[in-house]
Protein backbone atom coordinates (compact mmCIF):
# COMPACT_ATOMS: atom_id res chain seq x y z
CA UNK A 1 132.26 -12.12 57.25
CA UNK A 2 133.48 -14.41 59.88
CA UNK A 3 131.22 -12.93 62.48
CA UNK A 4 128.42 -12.98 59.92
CA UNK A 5 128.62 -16.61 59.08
CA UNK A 6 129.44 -17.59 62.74
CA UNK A 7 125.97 -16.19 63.62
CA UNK A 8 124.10 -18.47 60.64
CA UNK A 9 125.79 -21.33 61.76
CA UNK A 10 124.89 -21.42 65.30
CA UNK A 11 121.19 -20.05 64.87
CA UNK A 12 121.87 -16.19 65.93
CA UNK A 13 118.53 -16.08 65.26
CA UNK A 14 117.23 -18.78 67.48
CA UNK A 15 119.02 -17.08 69.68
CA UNK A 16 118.00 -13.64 68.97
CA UNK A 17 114.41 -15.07 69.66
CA UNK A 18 115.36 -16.37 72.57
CA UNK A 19 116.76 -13.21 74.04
CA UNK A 20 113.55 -11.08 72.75
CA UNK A 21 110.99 -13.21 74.02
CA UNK A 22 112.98 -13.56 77.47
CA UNK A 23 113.38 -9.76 77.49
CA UNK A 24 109.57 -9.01 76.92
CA UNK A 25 109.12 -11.58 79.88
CA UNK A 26 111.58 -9.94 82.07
CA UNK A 27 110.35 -5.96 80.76
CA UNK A 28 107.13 -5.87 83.23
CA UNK A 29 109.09 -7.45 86.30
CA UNK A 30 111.93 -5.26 85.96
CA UNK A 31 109.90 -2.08 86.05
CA UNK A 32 108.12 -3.44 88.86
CA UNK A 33 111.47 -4.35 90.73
CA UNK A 34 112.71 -0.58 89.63
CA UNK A 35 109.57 1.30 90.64
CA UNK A 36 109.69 -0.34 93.89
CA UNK A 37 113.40 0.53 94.13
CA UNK A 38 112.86 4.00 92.90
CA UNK A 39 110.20 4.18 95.98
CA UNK A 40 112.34 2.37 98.67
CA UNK A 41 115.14 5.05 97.94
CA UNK A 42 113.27 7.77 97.82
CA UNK A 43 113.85 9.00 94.13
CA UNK A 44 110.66 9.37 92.69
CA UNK A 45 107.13 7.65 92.07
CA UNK A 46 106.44 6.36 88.69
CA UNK A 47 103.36 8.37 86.92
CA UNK A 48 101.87 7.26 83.62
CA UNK A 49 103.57 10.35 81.88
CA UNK A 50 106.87 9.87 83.76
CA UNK A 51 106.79 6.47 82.27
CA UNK A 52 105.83 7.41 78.99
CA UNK A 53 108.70 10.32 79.00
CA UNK A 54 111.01 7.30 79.99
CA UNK A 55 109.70 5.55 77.17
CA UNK A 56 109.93 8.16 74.19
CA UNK A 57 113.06 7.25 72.63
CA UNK A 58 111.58 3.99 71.40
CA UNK A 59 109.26 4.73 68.48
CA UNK A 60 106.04 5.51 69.28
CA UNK A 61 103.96 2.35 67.73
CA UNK A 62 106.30 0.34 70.61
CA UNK A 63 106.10 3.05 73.11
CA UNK A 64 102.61 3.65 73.22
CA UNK A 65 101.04 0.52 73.96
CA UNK A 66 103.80 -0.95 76.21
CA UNK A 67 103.77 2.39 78.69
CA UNK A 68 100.16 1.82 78.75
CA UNK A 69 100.76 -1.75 79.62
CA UNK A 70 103.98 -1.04 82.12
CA UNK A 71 101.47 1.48 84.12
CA UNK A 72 98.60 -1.04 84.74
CA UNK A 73 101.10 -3.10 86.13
CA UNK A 74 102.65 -0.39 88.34
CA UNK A 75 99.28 0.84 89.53
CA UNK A 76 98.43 -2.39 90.52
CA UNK A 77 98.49 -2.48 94.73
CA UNK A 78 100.13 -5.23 96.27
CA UNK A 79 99.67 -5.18 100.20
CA UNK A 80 100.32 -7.87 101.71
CA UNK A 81 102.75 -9.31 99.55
CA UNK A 82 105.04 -6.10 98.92
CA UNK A 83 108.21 -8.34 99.46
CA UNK A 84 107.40 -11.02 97.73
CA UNK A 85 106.10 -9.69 94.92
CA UNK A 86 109.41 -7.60 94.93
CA UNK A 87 111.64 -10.63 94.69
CA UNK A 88 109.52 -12.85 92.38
CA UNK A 89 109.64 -8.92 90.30
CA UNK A 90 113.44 -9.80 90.15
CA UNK A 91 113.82 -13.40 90.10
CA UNK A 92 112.06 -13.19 86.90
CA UNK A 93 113.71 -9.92 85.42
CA UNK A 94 116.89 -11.93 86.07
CA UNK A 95 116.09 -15.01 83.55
CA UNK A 96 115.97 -11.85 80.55
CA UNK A 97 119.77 -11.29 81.81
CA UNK A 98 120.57 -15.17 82.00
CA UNK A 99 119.45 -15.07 78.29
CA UNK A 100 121.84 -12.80 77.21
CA UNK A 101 124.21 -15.04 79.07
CA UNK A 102 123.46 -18.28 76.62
CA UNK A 103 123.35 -15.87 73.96
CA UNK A 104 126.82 -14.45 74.71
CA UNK A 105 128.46 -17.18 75.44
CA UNK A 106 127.47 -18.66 72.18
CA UNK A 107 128.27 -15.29 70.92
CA UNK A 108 132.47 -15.34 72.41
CA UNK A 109 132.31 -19.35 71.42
CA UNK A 110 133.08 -20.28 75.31
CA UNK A 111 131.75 -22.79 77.81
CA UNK A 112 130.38 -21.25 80.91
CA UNK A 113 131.46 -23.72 84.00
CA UNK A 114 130.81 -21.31 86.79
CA UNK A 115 128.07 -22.64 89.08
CA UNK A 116 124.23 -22.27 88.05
CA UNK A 117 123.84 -20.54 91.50
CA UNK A 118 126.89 -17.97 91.24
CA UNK A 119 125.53 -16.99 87.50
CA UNK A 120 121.84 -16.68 89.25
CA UNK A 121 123.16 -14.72 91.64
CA UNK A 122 125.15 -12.66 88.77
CA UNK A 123 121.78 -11.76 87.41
CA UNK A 124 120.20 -10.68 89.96
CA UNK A 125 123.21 -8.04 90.55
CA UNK A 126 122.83 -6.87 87.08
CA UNK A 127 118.97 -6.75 87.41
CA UNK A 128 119.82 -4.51 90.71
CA UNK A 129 122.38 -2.41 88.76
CA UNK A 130 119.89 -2.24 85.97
CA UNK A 131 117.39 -0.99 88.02
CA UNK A 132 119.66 1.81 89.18
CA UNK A 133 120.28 2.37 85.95
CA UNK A 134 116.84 2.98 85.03
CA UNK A 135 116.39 5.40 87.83
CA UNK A 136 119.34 7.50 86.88
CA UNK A 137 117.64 7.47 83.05
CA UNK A 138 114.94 8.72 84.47
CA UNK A 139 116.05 11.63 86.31
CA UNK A 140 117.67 12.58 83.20
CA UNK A 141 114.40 11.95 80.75
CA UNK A 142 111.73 12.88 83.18
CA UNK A 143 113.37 15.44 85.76
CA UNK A 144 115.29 17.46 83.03
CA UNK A 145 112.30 19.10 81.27
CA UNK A 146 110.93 20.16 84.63
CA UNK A 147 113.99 21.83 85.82
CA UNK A 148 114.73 23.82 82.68
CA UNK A 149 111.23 24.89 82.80
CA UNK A 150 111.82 25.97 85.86
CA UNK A 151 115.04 27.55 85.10
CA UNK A 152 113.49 29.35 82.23
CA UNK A 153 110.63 30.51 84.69
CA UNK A 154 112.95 32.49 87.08
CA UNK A 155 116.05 33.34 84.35
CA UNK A 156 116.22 34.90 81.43
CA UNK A 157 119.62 33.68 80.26
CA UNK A 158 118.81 29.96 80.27
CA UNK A 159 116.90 29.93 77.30
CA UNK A 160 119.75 30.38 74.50
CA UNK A 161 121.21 26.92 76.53
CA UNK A 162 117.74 24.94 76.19
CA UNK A 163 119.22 23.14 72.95
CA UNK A 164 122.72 22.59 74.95
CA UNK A 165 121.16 20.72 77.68
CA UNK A 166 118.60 18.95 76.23
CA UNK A 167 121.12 17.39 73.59
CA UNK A 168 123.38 16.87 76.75
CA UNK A 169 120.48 14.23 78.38
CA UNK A 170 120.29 12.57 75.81
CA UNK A 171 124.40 11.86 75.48
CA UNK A 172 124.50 10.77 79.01
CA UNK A 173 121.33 8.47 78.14
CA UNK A 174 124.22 7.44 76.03
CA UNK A 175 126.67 6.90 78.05
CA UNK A 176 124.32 5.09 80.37
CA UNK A 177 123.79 2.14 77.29
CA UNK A 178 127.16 2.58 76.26
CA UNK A 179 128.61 0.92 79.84
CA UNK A 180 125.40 -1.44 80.47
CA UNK A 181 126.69 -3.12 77.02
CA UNK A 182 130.79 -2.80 78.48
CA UNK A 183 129.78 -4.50 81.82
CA UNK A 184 127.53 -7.14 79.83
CA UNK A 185 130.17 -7.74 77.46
CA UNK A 186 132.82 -8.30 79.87
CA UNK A 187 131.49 -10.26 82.75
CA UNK A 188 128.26 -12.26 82.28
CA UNK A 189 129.88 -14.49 79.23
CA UNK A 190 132.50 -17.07 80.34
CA UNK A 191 135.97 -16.34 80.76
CA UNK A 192 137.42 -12.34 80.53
CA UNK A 193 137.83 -9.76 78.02
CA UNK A 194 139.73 -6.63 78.04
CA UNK A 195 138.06 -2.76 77.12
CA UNK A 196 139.45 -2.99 73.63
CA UNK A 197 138.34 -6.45 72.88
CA UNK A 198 134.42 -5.75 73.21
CA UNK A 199 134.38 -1.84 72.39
CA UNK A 200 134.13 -3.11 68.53
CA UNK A 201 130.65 -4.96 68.83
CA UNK A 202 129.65 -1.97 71.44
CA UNK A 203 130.39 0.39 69.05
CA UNK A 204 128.33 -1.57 66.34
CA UNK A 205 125.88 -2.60 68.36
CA UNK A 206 124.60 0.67 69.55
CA UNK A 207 124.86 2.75 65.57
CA UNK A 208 123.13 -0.33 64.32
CA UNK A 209 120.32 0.02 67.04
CA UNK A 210 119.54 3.85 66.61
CA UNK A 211 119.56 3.55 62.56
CA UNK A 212 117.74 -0.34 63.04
CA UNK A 213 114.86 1.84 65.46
CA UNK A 214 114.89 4.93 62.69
CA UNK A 215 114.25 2.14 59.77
CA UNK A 216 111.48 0.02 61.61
CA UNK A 217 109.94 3.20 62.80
CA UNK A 218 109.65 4.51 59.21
CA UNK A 219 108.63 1.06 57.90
CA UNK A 220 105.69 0.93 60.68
CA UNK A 221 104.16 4.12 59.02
CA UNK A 222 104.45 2.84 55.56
CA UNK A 223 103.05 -1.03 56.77
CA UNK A 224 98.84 -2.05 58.23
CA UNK A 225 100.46 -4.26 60.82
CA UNK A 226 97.27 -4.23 62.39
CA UNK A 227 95.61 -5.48 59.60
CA UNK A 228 97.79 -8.18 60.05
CA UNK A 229 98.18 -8.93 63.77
CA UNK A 230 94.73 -7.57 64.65
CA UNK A 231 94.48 -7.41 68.56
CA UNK A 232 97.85 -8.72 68.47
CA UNK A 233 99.07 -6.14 67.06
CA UNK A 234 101.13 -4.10 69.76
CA UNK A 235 102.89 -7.11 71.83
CA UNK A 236 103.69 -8.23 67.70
CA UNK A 237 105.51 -4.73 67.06
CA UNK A 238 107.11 -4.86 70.41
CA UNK A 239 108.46 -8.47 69.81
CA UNK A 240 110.04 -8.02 66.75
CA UNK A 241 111.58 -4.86 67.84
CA UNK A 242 113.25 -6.76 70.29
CA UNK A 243 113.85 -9.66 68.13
CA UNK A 244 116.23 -7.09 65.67
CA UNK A 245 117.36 -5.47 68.63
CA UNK A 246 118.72 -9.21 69.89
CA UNK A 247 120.04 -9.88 66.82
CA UNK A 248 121.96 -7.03 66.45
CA UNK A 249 123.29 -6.95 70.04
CA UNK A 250 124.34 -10.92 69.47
CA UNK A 251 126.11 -9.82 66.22
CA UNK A 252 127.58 -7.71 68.47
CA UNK A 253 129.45 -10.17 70.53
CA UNK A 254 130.41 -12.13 67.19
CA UNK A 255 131.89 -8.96 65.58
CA UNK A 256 134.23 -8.96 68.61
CA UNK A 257 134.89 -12.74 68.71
CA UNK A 258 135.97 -12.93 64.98
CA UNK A 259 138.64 -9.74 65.97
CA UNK A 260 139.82 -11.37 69.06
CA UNK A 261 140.50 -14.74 67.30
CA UNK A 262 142.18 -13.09 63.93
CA UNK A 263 143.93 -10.75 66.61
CA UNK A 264 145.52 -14.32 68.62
CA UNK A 265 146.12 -15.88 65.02
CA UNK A 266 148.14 -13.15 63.87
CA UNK A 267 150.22 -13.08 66.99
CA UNK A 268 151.19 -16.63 66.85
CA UNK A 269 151.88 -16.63 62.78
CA UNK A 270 154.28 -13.54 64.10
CA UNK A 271 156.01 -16.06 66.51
């Protein structure tokens, strides 16, 4: 209840806004900072059905339109202006990250005085890591159908596994959230937190977020949104998606707050 009435009282939702409308923002630079990334190392060129595969475990009212969107922008050429367009790509995918920052500190109830150009420079790590991140998701989303089809195509033994490894990519898409949310947890708010003190709102935070994206997905067949938002309609979907995704993640950090400071009271009523 503390966490719950922490979050009222300092607008969580402002905040949750904040961090969704940042994050839409920041989406399109990111994917043209990763893409670019992807290239430089030599990993892979995004296609429009690599990025749709990438994009298919959001629901499909959000996925649609925005992998449409995501591979305009990626097809666009840029000569001329590769590197710069690069590093404006991840200035701006950096100010989504900085969000979560305000939000999190807000969150853990803590005053960030480290430097505005170390916690710049923080971001733009994390954008980097991200971006590594989304190239190792994509291996597994994109990659992984083609090599058990091709595994299938020259083995006959492979196919009583197909359920095996195609549950498997989708637990180490798992794992891949699950430490994003430990290293955002634990280093971009102020001050320092141990494993045990933020695997609570982690925990949380990611069951909330696959039965949050089950219910809105359900409640998008059931609702004529674009009766509603008319041409607006897809970037609407997509922002409150993020909006209860925000919310929930910034619950997440006040769910660990409110055990951390019972956990300190309780040790000094013991003393």
């Amino acid at each position: 209840m503390d966490a719950v009435s922490h979050y009222w009282r300092d607008n969580g939702s402002a905040f949750a806004s904040h961090v969704a409308l940042s994050g839409l923002l920041a989406l399109f630079p990111f994917f043209i900072f990763g893409a670019s990334l992807a290239s430089f190392i030599g990993a892979f060129t995004y296609t429009p059905q690599k990025i749709k595969a990438l994009l298919q475990l959001l629901p499909d009212v959000i996925a649609e339109p925005l992998s449409q969107d995501i591979v305009n922008v990626l097809t666009i050429q840029r000569r001329g202006v590769l590197t710069v367009s690069v590093i404006g790509a991840a200035y701006f995918a950096s100010n989504g990250v900085e969000a979560l920052r305000t939000a999190l500190n807000k969150a853990y109830r803590v005053v960030d005085r480290r430097s505005l150009l170390f916690c710049r420079f923080q971001s733009l790590f994390f954008v980097i890591l991200g971006a590594f991140g989304l190239v190792v998701i994509s291996f597994l989303l994109i990659l992984a159908p083609l090599i058990i089809k091709i595994m299938q195509d020259h083995s006959f033994f492979i196919t009583e596994y197909i359920g095996v490894i195609r549950l498997w990519r989708y637990i180490i898409a798992a794992v891949v959230l699950f430490v994003s949310l430990l290293i955002v947890h634990k280093w971009l708010p102020a001050e320092r937190r141990k494993f045990i003190d933020v695997l609570p709102g982690i925990v949380v935070t990611m069951s909330v977020w696959f039965m949050a994206s089950l219910a809105f997905a359900q409640y998008l067949t059931m609702f004529d949104y674009i009766s509603t938002y008319a041409g607006l309609a897809s970037i609407m979907v997509a922002i409150i998606f993020l909006y209860i995704l925000s919310a929930i993640f910034i619950l997440g950090g006040e769910i660990n707050a409110a055990i951390m400071f019972y956990r300190n009271y309780l040790h000094h009523s013991d003393e």
